[in-house]
C-alpha atoms as a PDB file:
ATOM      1  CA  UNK A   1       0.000   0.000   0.000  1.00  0.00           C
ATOM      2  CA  UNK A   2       3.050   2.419   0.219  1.00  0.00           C
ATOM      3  CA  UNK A   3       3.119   2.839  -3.095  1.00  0.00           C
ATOM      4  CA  UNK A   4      -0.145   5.348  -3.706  1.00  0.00           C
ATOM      5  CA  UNK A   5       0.839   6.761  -0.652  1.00  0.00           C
ATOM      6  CA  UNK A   6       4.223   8.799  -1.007  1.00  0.00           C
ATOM      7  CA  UNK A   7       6.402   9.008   2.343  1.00  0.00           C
ATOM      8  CA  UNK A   8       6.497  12.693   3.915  1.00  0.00           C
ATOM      9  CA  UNK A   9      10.112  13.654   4.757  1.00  0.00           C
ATOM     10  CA  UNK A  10      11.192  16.805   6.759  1.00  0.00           C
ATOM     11  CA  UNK A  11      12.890  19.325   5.113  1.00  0.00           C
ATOM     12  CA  UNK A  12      16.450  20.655   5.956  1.00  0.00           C
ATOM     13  CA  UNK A  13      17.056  23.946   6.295  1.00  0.00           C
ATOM     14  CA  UNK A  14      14.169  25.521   5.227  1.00  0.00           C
ATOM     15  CA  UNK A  15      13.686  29.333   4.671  1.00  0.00           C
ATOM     16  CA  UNK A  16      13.814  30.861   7.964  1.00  0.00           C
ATOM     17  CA  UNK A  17      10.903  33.569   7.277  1.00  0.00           C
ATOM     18  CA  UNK A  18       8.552  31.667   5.570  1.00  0.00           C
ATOM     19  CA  UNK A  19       5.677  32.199   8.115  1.00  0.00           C
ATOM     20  CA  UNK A  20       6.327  36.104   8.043  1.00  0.00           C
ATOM     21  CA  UNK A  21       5.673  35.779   4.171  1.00  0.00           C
ATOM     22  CA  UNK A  22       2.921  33.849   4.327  1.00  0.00           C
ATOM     23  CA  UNK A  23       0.894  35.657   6.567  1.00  0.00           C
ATOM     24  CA  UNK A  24       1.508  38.765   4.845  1.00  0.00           C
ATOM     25  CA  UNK A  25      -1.033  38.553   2.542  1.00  0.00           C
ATOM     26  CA  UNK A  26      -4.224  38.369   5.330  1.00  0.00           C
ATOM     27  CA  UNK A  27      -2.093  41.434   6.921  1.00  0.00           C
ATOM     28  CA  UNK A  28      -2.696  43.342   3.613  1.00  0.00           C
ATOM     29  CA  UNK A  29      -6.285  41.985   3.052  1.00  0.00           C
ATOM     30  CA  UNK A  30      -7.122  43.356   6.810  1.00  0.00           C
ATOM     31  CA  UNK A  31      -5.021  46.931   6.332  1.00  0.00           C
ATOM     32  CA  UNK A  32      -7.408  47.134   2.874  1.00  0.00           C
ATOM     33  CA  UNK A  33     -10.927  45.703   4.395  1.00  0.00           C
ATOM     34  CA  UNK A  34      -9.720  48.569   7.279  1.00  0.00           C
ATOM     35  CA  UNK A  35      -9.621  51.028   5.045  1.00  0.00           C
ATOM     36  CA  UNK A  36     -12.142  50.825   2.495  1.00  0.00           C
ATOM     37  CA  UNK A  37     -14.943  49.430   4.649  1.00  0.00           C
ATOM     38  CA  UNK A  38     -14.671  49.904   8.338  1.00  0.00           C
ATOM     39  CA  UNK A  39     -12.900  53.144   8.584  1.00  0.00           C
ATOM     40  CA  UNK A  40     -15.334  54.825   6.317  1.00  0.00           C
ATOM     41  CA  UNK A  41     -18.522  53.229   8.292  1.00  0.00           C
ATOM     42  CA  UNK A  42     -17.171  54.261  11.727  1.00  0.00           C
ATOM     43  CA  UNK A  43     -16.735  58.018  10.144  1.00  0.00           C
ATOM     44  CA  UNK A  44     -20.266  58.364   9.067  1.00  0.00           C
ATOM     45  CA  UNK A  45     -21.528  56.916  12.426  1.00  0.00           C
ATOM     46  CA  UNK A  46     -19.717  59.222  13.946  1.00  0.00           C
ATOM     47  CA  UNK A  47     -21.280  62.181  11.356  1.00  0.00           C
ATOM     48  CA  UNK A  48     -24.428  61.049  11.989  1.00  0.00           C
ATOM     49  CA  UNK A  49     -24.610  60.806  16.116  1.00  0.00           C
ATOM     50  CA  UNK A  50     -23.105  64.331  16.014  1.00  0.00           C
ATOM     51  CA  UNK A  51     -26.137  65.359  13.533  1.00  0.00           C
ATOM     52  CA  UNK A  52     -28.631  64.082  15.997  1.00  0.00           C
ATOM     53  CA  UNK A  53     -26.677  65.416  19.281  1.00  0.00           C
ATOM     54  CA  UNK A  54     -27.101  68.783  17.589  1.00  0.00           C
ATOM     55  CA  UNK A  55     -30.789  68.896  16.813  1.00  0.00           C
ATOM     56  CA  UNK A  56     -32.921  71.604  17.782  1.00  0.00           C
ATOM     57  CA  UNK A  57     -36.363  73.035  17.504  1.00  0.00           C
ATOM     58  CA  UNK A  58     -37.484  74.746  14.007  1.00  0.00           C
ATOM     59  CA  UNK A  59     -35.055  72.289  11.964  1.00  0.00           C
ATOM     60  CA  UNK A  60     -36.462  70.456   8.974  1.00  0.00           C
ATOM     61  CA  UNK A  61     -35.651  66.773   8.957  1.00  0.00           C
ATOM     62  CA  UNK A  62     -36.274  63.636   7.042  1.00  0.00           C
ATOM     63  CA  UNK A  63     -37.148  60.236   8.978  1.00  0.00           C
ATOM     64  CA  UNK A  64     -35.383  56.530   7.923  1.00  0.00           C
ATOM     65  CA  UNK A  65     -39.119  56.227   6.545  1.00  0.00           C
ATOM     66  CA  UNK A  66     -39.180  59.044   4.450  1.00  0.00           C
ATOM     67  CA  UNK A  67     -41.242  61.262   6.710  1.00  0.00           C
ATOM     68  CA  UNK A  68     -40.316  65.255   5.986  1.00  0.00           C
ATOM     69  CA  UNK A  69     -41.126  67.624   8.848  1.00  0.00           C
ATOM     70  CA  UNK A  70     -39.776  70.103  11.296  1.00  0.00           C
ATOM     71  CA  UNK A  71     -38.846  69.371  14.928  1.00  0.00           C
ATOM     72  CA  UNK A  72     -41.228  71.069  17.571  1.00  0.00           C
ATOM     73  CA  UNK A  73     -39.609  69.735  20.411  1.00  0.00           C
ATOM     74  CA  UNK A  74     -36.911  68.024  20.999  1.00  0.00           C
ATOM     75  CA  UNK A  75     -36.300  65.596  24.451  1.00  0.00           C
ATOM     76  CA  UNK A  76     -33.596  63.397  24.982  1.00  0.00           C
ATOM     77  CA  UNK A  77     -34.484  60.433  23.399  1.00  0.00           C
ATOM     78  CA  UNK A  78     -37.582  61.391  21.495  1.00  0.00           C
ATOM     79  CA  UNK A  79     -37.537  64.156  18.953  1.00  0.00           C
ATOM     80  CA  UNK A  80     -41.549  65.663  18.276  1.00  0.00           C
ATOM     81  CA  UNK A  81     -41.671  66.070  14.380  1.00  0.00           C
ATOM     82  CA  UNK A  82     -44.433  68.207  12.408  1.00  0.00           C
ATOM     83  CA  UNK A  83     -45.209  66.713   9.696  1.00  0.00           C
ATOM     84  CA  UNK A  84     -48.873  68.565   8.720  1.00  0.00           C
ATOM     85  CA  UNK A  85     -50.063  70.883  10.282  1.00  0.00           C
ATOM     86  CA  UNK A  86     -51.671  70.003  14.058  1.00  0.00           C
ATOM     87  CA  UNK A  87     -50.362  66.663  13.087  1.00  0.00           C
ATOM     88  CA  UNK A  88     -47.063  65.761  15.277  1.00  0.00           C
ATOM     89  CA  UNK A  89     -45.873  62.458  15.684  1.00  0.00           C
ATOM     90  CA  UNK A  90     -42.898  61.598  18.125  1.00  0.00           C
ATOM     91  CA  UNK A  91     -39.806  59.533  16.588  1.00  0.00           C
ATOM     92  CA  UNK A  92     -36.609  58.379  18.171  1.00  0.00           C
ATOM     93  CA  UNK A  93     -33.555  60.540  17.609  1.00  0.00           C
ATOM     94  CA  UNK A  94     -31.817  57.704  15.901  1.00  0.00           C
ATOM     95  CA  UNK A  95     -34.807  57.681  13.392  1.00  0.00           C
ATOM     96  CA  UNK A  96     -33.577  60.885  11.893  1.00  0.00           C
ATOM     97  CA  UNK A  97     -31.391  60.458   8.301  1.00  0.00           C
ATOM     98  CA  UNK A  98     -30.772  63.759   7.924  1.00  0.00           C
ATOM     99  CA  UNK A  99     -30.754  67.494   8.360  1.00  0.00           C
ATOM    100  CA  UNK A 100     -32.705  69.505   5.031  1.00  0.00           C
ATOM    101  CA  UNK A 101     -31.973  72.937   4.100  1.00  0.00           C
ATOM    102  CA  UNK A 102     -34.259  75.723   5.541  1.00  0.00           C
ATOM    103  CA  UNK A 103     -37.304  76.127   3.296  1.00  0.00           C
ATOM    104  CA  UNK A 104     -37.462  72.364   1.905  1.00  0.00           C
ATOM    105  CA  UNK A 105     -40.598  71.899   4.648  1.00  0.00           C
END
């Protein structure tokens, strides 16, 4: 049976940084996943919770649902949005995409 199965024999003197070169490749997939995925994601978290930190009454906003209104009052966890008139619905602050110009409302 030896013969389909071929005998495995160390190696002398091998290269000495072999394992450095090897893992050097999963080194430069992680500096480019780092890069151009996660470092970009953390930046417009960090955008976006400073957005919401700085929210105050009379600013027009638009909801992750698509709802466009202006804030009436703002708490701090709940934001109160008009979105018609003597129609205001409360939302979370998180809930808020983004900041519209003055005027959009």
């Amino acid at each position: 049976m030896s013969f389909l199965i071929s005998d495995a024999w160390a190696q002398a003197g091998g290269e000495a940084g072999g394992s450095l070169f090897s893992l050097l490749p999963l080194v430069v997939i992680f500096v480019l996943f780092y890069f151009l995925l996660i470092r970009p994601q953390q930046k417009r978290a960090k955008q976006h919770k400073e957005m919401v930190a700085a929210l105050k009454k009379g600013e027009e906003i638009v909801t992750n649902g698509g709802l466009l209104g202006k804030v009436t009052d703002v708490d701090d966890n709940f934001v109160t949005v008009e979105i018609a008139s003597g129609l205001n619905v409360r939302i979370q602050r998180q809930a808020i995409a983004q900041v519209m110009p003055k005027g959009t409302y």
